[in-house]
C-alpha atoms as a PDB file:
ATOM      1  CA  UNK A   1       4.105 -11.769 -17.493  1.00  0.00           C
ATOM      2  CA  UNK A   2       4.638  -7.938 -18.250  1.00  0.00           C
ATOM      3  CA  UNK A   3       1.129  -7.318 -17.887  1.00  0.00           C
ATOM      4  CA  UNK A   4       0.890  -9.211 -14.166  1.00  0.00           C
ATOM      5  CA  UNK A   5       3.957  -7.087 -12.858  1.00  0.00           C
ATOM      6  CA  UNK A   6       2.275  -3.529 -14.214  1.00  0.00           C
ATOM      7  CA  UNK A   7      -1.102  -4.445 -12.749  1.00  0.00           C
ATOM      8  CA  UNK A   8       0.816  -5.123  -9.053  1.00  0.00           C
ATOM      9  CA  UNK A   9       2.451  -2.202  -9.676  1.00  0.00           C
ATOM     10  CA  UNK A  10      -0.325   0.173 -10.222  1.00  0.00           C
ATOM     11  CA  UNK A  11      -2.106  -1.955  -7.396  1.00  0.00           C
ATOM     12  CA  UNK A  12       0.602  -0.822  -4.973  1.00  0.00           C
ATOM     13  CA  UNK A  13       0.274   2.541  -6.139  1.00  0.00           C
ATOM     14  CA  UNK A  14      -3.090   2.678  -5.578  1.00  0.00           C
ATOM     15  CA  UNK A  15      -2.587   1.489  -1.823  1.00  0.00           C
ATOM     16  CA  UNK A  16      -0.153   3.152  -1.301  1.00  0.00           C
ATOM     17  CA  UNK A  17      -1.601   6.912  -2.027  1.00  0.00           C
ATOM     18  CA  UNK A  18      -5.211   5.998  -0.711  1.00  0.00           C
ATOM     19  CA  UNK A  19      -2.945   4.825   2.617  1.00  0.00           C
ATOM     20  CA  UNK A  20      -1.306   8.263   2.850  1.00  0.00           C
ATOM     21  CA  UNK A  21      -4.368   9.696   2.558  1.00  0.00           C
ATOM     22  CA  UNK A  22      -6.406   8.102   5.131  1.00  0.00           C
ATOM     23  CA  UNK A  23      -3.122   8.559   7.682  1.00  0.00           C
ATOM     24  CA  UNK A  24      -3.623  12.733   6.404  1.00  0.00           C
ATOM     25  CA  UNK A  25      -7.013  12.543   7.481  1.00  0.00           C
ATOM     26  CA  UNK A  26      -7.356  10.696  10.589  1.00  0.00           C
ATOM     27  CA  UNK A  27      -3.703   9.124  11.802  1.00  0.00           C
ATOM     28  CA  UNK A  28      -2.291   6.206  11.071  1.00  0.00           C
ATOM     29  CA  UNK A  29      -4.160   4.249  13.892  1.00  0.00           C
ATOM     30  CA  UNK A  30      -7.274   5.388  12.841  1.00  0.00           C
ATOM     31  CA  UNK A  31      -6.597   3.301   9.154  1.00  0.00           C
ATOM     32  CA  UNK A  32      -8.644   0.184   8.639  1.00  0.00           C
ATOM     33  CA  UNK A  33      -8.306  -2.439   5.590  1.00  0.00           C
ATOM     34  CA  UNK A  34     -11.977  -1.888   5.077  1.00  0.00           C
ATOM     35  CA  UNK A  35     -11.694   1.830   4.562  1.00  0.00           C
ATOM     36  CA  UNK A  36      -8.455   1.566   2.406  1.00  0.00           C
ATOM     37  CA  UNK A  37      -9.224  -0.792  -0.140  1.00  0.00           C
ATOM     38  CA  UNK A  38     -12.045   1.331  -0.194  1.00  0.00           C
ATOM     39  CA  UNK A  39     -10.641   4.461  -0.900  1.00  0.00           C
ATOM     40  CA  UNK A  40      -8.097   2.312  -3.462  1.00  0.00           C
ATOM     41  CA  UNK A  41     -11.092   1.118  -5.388  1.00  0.00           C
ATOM     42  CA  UNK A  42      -9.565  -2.620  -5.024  1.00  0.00           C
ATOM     43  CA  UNK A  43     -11.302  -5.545  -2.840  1.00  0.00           C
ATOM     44  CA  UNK A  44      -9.847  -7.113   0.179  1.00  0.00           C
ATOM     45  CA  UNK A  45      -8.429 -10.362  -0.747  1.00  0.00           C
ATOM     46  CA  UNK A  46      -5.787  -8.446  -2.745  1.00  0.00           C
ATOM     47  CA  UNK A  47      -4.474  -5.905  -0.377  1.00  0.00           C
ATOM     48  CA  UNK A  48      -4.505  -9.465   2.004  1.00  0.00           C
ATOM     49  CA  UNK A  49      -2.286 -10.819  -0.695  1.00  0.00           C
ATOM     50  CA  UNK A  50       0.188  -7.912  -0.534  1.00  0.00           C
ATOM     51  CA  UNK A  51       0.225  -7.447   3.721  1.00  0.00           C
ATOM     52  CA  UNK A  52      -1.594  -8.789   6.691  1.00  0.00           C
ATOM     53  CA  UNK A  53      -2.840  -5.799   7.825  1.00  0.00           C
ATOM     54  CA  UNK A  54      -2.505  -1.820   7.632  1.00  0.00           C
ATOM     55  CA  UNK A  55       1.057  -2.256  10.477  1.00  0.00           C
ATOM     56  CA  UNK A  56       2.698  -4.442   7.991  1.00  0.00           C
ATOM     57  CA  UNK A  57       1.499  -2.863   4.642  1.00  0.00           C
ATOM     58  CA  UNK A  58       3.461   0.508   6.331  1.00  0.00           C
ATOM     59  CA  UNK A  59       6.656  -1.710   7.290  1.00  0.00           C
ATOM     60  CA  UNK A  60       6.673  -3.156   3.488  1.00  0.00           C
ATOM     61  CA  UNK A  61       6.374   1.031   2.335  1.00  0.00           C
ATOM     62  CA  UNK A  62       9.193   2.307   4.431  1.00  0.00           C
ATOM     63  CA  UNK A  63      11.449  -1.297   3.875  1.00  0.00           C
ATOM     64  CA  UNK A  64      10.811  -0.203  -0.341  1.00  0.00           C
ATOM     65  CA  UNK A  65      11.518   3.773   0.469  1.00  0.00           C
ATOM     66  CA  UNK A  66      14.755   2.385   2.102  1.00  0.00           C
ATOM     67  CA  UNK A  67      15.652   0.360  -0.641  1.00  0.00           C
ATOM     68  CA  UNK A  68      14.812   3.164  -3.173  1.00  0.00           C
ATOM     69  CA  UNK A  69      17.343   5.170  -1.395  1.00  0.00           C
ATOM     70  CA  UNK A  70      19.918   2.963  -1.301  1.00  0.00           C
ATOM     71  CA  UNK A  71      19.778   2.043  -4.928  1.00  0.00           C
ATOM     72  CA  UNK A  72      20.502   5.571  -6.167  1.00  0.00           C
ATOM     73  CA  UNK A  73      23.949   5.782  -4.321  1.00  0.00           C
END
C-alpha cells in the first residue's frame, strides 16, 4: 500500500513540475496532455487517471496549494 501512495506521489510531482514548465515556456494555453506527459516521462492513461485534461489538472494544483496553506495555520 506504501509503495502505491509514493509512486502517485512522485507521479504528481513529476506532472506537476513538467506542467510549470511547459506554462514557463509557452503559457498555459499553449499546454497539451501530449506534450506534458511527455516532458513527465509518464504515458497518457495515467495523467487521464489523475485529471481530464491540462484545465482540470491546474484546478486540482491550486485546490492542493490551498489546502497546503490552510493546514499550516
Amino acid at each position: 500500500m506504501e509503495q502505491t501512495n509514493l509512486r502517485v506521489i512522485r507521479t504528481k510531482k513529476l506532472i506537476k513540475d513538467a506542467f510549470f514548465s511547459l506554462i514557463e515556456e509557452q503559457g498555459f494555453e499553449g499546454v497539451t496532455v501530449k506534450q506534458l506527459t511527455e516532458r513527465a516521462g509518464i504515458n497518457r492513461g495515467t495523467f487521464y487517471e489523475l485529471a481530464e485534461n491540462t484545465r482540470d489538472f491546474s484546478h486540482e494544483m491550486n485546490r492542493l496549494r490551498i489546502q497546503s496553506t490552510t493546514t499550516k495555520y
